[in-house]
C-alpha atoms as a PDB file:
ATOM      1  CA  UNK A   1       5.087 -16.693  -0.380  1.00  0.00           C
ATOM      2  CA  UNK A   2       4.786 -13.508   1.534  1.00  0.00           C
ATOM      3  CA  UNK A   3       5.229 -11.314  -1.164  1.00  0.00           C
ATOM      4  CA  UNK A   4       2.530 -13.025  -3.618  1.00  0.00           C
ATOM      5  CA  UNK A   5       0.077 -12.954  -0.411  1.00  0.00           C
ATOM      6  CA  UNK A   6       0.503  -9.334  -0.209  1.00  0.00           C
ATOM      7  CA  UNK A   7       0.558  -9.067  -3.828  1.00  0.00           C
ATOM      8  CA  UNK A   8      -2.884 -10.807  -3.898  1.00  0.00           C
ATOM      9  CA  UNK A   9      -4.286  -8.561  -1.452  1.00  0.00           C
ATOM     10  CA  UNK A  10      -3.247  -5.343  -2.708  1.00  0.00           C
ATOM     11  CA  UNK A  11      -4.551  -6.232  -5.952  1.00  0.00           C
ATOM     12  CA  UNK A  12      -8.071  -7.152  -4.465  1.00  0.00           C
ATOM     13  CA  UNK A  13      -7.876  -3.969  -2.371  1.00  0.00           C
ATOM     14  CA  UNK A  14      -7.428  -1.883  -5.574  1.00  0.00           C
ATOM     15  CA  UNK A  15     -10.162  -3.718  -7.365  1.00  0.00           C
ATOM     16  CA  UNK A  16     -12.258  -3.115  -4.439  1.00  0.00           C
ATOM     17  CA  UNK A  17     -11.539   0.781  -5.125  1.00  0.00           C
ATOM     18  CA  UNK A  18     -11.627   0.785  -9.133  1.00  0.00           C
ATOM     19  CA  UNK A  19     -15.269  -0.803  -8.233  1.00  0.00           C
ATOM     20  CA  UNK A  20     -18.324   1.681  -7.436  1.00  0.00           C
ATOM     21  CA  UNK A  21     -19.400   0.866  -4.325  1.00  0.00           C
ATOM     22  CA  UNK A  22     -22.448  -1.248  -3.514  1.00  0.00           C
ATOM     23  CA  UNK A  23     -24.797   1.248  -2.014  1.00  0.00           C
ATOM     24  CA  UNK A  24     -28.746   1.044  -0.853  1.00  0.00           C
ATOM     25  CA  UNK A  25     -31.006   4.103  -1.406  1.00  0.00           C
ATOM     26  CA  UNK A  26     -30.913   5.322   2.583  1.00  0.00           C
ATOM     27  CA  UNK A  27     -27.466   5.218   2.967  1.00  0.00           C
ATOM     28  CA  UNK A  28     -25.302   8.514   3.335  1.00  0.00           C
ATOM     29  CA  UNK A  29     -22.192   7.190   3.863  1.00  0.00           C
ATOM     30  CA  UNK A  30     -20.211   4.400   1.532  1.00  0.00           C
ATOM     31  CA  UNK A  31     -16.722   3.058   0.894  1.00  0.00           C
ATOM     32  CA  UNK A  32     -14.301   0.355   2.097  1.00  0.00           C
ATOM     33  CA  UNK A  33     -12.400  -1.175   4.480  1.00  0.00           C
ATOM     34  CA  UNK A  34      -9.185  -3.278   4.775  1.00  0.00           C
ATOM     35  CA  UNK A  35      -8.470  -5.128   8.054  1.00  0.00           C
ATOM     36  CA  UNK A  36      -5.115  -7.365   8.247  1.00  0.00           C
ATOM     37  CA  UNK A  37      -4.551  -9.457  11.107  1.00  0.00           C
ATOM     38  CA  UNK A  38      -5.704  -6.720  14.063  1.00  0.00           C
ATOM     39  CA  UNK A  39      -5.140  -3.483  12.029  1.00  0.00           C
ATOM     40  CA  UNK A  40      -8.172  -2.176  10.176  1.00  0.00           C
ATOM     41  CA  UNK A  41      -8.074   1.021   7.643  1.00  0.00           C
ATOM     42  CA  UNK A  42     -11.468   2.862   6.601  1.00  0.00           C
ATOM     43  CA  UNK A  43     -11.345   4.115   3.351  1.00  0.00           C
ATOM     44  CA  UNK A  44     -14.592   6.580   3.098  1.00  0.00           C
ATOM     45  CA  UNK A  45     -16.143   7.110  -0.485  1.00  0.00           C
ATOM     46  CA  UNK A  46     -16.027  10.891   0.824  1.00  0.00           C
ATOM     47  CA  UNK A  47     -12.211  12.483   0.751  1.00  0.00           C
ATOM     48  CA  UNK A  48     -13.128  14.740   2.868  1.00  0.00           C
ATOM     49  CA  UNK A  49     -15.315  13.179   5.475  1.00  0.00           C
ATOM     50  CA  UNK A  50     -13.017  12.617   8.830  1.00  0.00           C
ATOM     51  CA  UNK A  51     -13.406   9.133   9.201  1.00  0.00           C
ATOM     52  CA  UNK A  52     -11.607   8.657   6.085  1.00  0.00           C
ATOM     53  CA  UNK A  53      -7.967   6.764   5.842  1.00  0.00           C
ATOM     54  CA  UNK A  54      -9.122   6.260   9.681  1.00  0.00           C
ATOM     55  CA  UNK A  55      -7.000   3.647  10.893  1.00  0.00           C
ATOM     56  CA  UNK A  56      -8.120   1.317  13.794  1.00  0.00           C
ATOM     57  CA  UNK A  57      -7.554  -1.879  15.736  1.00  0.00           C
ATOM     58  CA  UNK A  58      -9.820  -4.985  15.156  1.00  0.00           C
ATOM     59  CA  UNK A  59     -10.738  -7.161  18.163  1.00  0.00           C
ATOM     60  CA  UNK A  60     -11.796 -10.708  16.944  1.00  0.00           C
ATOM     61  CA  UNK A  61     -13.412 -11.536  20.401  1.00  0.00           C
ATOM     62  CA  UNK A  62     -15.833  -8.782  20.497  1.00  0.00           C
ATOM     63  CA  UNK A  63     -16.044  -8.148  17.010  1.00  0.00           C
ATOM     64  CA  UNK A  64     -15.535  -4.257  18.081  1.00  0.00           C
ATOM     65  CA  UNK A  65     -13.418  -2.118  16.089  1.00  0.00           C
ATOM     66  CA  UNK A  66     -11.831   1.263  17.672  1.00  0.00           C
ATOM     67  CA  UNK A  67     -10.921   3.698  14.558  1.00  0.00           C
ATOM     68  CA  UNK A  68      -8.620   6.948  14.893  1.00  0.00           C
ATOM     69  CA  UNK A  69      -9.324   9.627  12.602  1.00  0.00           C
ATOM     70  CA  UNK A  70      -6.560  12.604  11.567  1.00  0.00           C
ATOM     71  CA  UNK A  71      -7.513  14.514  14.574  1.00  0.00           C
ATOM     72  CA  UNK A  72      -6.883  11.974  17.565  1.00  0.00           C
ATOM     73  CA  UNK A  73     -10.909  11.084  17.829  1.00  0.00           C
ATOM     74  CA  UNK A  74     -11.875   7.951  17.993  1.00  0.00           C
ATOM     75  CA  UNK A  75     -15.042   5.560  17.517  1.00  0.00           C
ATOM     76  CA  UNK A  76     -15.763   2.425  18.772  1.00  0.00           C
ATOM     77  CA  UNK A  77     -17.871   0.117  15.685  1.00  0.00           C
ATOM     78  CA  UNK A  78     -19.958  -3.027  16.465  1.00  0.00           C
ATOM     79  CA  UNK A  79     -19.498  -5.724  13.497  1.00  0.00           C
ATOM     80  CA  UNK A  80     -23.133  -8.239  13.693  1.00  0.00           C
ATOM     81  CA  UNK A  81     -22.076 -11.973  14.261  1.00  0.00           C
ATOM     82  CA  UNK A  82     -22.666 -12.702  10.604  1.00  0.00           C
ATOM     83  CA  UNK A  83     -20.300 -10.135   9.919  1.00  0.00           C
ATOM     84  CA  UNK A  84     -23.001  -8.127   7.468  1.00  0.00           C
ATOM     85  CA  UNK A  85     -24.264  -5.318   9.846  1.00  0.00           C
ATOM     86  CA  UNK A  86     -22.217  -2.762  12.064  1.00  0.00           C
ATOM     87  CA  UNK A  87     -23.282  -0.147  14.468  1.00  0.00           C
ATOM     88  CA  UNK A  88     -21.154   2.580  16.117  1.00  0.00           C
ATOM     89  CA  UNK A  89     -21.317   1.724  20.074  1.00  0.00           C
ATOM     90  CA  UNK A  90     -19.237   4.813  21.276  1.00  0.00           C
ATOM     91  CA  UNK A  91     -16.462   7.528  20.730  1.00  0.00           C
ATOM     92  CA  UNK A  92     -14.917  10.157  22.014  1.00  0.00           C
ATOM     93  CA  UNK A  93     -14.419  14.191  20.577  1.00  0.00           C
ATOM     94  CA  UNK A  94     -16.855  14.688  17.757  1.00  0.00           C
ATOM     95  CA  UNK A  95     -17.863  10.925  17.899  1.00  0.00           C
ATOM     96  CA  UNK A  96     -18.980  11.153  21.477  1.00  0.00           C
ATOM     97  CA  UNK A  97     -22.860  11.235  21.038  1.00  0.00           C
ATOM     98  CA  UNK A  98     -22.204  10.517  17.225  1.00  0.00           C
ATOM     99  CA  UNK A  99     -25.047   7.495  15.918  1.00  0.00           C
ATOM    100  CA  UNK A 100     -24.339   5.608  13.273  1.00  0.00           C
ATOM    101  CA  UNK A 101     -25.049   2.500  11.735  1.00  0.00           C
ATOM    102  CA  UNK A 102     -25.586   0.439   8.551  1.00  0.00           C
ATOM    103  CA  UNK A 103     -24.401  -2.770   6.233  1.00  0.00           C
ATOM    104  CA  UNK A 104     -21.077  -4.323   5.130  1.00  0.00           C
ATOM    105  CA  UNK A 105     -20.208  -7.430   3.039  1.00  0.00           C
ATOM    106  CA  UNK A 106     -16.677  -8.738   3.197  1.00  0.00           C
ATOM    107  CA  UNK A 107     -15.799  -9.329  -0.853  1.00  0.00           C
ATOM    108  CA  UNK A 108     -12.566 -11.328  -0.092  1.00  0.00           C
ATOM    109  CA  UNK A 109     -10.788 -13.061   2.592  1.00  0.00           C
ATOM    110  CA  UNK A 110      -7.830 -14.737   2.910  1.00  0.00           C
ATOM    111  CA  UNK A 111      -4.398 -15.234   4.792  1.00  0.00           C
ATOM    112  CA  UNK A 112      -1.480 -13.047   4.825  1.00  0.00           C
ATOM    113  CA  UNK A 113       2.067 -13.920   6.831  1.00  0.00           C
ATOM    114  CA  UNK A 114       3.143 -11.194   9.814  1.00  0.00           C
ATOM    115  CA  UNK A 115       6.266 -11.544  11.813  1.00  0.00           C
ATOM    116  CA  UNK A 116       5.857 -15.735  10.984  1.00  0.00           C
ATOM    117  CA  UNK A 117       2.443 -16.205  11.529  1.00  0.00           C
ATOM    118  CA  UNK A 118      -0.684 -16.171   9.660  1.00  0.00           C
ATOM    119  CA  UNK A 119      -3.481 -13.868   9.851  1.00  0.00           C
ATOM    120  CA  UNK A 120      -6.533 -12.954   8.729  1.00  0.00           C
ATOM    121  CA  UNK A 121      -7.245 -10.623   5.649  1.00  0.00           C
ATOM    122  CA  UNK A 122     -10.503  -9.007   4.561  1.00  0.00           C
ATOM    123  CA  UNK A 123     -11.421  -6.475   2.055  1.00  0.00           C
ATOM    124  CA  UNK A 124     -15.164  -5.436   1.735  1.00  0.00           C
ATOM    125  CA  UNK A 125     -17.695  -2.596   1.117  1.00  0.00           C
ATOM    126  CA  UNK A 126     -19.607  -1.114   3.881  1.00  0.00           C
ATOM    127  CA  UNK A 127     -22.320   2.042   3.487  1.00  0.00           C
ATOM    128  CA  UNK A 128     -24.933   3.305   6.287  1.00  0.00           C
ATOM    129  CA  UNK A 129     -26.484   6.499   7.757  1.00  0.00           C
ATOM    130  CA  UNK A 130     -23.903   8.075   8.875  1.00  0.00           C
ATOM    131  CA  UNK A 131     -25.992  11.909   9.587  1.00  0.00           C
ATOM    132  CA  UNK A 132     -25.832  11.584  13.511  1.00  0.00           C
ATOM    133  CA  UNK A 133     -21.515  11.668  12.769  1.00  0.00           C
END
């Protein structure tokens, strides 16, 4: 059961990235994210921006998620209660005075098994104005 779980979600995680992402006309910043359980990976539409393959850990009680990017910095993003807007609420290095802010939408969620227990999977789209990064 494991295995097909994981199956399922890789295969919706590639979709997600054989799929253009969704973007608005303001936005200058796009791609997608993958968060399983309390680990959360950025996937920027931009290879060579930082923040991309940025790997973070997701708090469910604050809704706050605190990325790492190749070069130890970190920022601190602010998912909205309905889970459809985010904001960057701090950061350290490069990210320190860095504003940023924007949309996501969450295009599947599900379950996945870790060490015996189930936990939470979502794979979505995000974009935003990222120029104060």
């Amino acid at each position: 059961m494991h295995t097909t779980k994981m199956l399922a979600c890789l295969g919706a995680l590639a979709a997600c990235l054989a799929l253009p992402s969704v973007g608005r006309a303001a936005d200058n910043c796009t791609g997608q994210f993958v968060v399983v359980g309390t680990t959360a990976v950025n996937l920027d539409d931009n290879r060579d921006a930082p923040s991309h393959m940025a790997i973070g850990i997701w708090d469910a009680k604050t809704s706050h998620t605190t990325f790492k990017d190749a070069d130890g910095n970190t920022w601190t993003n602010e998912v909205s209660s309905v889970g459809t807007a985010w904001k960057q609420i701090g950061g350290t290095g490069k990210y320190a005075n860095a504003e940023a802010s924007g949309w996501q939408r969450t295009i599947r969620m599900d379950v996945a098994e870790q060490a015996g227990v189930l936990v939470p999977v979502y794979i979505g789209v995000w974009g935003g104005n990222c120029s104060g990064r």
